[in-house]
N, C-alpha and C. Protein backbone atom coordinates (compact mmCIF):
# COMPACT_ATOMS: atom_id res chain seq x y z
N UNK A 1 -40.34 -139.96 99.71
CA UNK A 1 -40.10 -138.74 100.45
C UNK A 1 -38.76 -138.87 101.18
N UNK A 2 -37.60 -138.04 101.24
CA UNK A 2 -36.62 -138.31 101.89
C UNK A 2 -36.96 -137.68 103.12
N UNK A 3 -35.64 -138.66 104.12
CA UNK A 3 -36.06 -138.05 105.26
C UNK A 3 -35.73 -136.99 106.17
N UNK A 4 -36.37 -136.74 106.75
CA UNK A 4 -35.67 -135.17 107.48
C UNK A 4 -35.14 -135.50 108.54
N UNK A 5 -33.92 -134.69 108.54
CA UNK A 5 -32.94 -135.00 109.72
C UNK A 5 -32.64 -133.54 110.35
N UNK A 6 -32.88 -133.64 111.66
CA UNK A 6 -32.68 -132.11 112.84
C UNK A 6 -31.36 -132.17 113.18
N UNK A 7 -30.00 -133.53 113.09
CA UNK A 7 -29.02 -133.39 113.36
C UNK A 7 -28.27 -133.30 112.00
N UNK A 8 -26.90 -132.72 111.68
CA UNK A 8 -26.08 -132.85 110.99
C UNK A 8 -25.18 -134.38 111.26
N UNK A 9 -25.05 -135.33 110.47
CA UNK A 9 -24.59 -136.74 110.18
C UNK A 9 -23.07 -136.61 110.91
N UNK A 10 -21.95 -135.12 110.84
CA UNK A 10 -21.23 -135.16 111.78
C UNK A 10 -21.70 -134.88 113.13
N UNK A 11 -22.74 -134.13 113.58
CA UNK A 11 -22.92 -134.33 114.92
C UNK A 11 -23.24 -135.13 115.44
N UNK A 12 -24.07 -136.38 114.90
CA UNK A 12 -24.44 -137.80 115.09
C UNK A 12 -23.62 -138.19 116.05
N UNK A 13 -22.56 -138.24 114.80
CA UNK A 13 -21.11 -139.05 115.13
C UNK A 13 -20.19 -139.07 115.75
N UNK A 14 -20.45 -137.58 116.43
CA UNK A 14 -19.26 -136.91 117.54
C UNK A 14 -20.16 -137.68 118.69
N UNK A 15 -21.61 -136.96 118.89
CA UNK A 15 -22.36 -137.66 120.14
C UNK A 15 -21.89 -139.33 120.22
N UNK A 16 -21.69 -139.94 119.40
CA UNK A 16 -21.75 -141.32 119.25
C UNK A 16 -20.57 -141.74 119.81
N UNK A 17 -19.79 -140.69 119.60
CA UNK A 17 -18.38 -141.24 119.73
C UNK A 17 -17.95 -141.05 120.73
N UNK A 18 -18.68 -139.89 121.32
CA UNK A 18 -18.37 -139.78 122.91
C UNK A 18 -18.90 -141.05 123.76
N UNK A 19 -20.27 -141.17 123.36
CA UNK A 19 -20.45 -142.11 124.02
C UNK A 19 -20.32 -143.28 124.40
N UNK A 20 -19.34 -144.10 122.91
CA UNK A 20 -18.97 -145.17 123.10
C UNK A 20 -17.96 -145.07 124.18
N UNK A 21 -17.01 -143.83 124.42
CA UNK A 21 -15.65 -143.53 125.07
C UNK A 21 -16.81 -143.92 126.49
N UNK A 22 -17.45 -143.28 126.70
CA UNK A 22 -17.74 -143.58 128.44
C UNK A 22 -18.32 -144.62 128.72
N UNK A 23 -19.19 -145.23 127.18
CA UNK A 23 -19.21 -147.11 127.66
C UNK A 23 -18.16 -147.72 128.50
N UNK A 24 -17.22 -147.63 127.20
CA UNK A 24 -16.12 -148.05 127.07
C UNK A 24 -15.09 -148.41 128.34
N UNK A 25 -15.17 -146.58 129.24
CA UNK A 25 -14.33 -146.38 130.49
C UNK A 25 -15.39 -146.73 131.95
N UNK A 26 -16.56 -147.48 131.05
CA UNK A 26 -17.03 -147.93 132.40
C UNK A 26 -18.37 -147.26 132.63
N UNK A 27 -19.02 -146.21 132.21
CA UNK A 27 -19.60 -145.30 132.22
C UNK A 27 -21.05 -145.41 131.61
N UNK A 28 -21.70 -146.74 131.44
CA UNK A 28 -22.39 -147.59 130.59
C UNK A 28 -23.97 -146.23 130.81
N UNK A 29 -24.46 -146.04 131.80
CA UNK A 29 -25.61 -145.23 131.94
C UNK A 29 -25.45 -144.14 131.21
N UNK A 30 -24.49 -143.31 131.63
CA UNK A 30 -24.10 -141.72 130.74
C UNK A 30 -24.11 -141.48 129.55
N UNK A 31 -23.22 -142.79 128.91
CA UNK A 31 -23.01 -143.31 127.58
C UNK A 31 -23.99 -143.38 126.72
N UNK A 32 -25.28 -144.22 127.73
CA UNK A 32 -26.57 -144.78 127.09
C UNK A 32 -27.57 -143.31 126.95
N UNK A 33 -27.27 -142.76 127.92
CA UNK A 33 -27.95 -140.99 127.85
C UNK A 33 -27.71 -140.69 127.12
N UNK A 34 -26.29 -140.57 126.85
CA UNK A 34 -25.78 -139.36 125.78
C UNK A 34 -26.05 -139.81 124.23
N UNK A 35 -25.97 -140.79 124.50
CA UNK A 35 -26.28 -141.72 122.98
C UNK A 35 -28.04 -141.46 122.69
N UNK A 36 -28.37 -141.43 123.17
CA UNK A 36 -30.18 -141.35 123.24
C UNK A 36 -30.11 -139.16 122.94
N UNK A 37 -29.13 -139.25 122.99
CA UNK A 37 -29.81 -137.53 122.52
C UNK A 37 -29.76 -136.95 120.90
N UNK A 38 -28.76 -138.02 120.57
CA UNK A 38 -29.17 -138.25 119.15
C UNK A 38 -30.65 -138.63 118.80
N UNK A 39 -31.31 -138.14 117.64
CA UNK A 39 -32.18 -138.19 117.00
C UNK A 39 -32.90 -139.70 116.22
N UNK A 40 -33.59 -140.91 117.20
CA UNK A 40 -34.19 -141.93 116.44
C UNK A 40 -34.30 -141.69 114.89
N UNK A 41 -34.32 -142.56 114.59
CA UNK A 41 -34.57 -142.31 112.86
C UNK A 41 -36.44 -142.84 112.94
N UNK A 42 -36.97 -142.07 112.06
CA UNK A 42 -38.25 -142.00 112.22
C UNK A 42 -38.40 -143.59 111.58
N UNK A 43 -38.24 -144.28 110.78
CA UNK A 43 -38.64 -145.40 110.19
C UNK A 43 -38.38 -146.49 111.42
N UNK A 44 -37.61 -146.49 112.38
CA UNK A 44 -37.38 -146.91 113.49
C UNK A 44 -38.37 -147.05 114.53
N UNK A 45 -38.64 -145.78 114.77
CA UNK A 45 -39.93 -144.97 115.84
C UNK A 45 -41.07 -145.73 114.74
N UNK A 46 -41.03 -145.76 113.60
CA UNK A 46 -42.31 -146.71 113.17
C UNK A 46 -42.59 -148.03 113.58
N UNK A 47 -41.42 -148.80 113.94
CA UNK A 47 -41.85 -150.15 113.90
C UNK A 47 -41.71 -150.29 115.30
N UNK A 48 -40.97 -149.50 116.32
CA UNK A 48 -41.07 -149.30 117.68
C UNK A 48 -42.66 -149.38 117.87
N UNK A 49 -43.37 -148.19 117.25
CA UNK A 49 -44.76 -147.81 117.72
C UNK A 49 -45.89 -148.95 117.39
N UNK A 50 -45.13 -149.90 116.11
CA UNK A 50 -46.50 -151.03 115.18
C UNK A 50 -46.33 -151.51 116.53
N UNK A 51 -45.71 -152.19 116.58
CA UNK A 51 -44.61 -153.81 117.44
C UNK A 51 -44.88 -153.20 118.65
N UNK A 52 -44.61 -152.53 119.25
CA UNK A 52 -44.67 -152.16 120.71
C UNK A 52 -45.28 -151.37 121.54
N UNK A 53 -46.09 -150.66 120.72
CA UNK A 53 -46.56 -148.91 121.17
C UNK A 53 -45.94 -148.18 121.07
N UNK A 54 -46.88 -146.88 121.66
CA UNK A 54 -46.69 -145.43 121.75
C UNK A 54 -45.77 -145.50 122.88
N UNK A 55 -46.80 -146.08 123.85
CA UNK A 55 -46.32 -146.03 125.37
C UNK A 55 -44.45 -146.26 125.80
N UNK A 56 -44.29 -147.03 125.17
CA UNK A 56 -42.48 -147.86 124.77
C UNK A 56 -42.08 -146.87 123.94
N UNK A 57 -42.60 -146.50 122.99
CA UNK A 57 -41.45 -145.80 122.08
C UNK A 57 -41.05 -144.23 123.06
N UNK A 58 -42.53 -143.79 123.75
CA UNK A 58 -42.13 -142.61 124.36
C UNK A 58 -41.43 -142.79 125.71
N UNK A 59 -41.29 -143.78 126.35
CA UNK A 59 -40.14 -143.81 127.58
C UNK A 59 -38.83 -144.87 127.55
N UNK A 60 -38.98 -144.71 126.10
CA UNK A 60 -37.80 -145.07 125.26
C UNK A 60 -36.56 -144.04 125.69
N UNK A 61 -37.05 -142.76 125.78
CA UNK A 61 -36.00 -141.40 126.34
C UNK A 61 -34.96 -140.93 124.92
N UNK A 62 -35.62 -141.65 123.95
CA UNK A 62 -34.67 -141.04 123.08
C UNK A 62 -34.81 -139.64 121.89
N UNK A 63 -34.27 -139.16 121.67
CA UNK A 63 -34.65 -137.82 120.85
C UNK A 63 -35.80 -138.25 119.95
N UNK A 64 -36.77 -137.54 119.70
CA UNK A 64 -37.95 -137.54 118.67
C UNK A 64 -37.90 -136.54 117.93
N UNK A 65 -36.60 -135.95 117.34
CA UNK A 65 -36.75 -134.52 117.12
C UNK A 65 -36.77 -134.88 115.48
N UNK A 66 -36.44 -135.74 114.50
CA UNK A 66 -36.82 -136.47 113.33
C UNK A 66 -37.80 -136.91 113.13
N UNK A 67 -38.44 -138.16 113.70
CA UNK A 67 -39.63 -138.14 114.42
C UNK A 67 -41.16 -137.06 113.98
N UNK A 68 -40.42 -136.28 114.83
CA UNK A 68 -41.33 -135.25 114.54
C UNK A 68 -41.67 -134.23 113.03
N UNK A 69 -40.63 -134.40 113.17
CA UNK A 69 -40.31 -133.70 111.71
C UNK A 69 -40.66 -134.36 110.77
N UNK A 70 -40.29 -135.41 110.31
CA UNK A 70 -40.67 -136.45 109.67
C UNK A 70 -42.49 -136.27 109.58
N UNK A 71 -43.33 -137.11 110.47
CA UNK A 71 -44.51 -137.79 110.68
C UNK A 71 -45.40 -136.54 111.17
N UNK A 72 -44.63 -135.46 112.10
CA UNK A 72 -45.63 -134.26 112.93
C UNK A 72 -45.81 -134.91 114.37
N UNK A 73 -46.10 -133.92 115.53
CA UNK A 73 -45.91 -134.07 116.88
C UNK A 73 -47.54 -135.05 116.91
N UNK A 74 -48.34 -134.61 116.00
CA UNK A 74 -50.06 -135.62 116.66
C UNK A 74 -49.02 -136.98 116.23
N UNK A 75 -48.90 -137.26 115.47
CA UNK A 75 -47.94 -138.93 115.51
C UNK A 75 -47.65 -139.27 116.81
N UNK A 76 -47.26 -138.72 117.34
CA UNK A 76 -46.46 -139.10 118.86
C UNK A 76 -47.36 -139.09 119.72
N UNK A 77 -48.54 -138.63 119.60
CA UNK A 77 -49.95 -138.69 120.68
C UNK A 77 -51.07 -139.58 120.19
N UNK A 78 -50.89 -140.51 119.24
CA UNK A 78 -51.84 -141.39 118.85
C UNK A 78 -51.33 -142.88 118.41
């Protein structure tokens, strides 16, 4: 099954790129935000959830919007 993606691979990369810039200038929290609003890759959020839980993967803070799409929102509540 391929996987479904809610971002376009250039918007990834712009978010990404911003964020390395405010690592970069010092800015390490903002950076780490802005970077987290990109979309986990669901095969990721899988081994987050085996290995660690639900509980971790969800105050992880990072986009589930693949995730979801991917697996469905009950995934994320069980």
């Amino acid at each position: 099954m391929p996987q479904v993606e809610t971002m376009s691979l250039d918007e990834k990369l712009s978010i990404i790129n911003k964020a390395f810039v405010l690592m970069k200038s010092g800015d390490e929290e903002r950076g780490v935000r802005l970077m987290k609003t990109t979309p986990l890759p669901p095969y990721l959020a899988k081994v987050v959830k085996d290995k660690l839980g639900l509980e971790f993967l969800l105050n992880t803070g990072w986009n589930m919007s693949d995730v979801e799409a991917e697996y469905g929102s009950e995934w994320l509540c069980r």
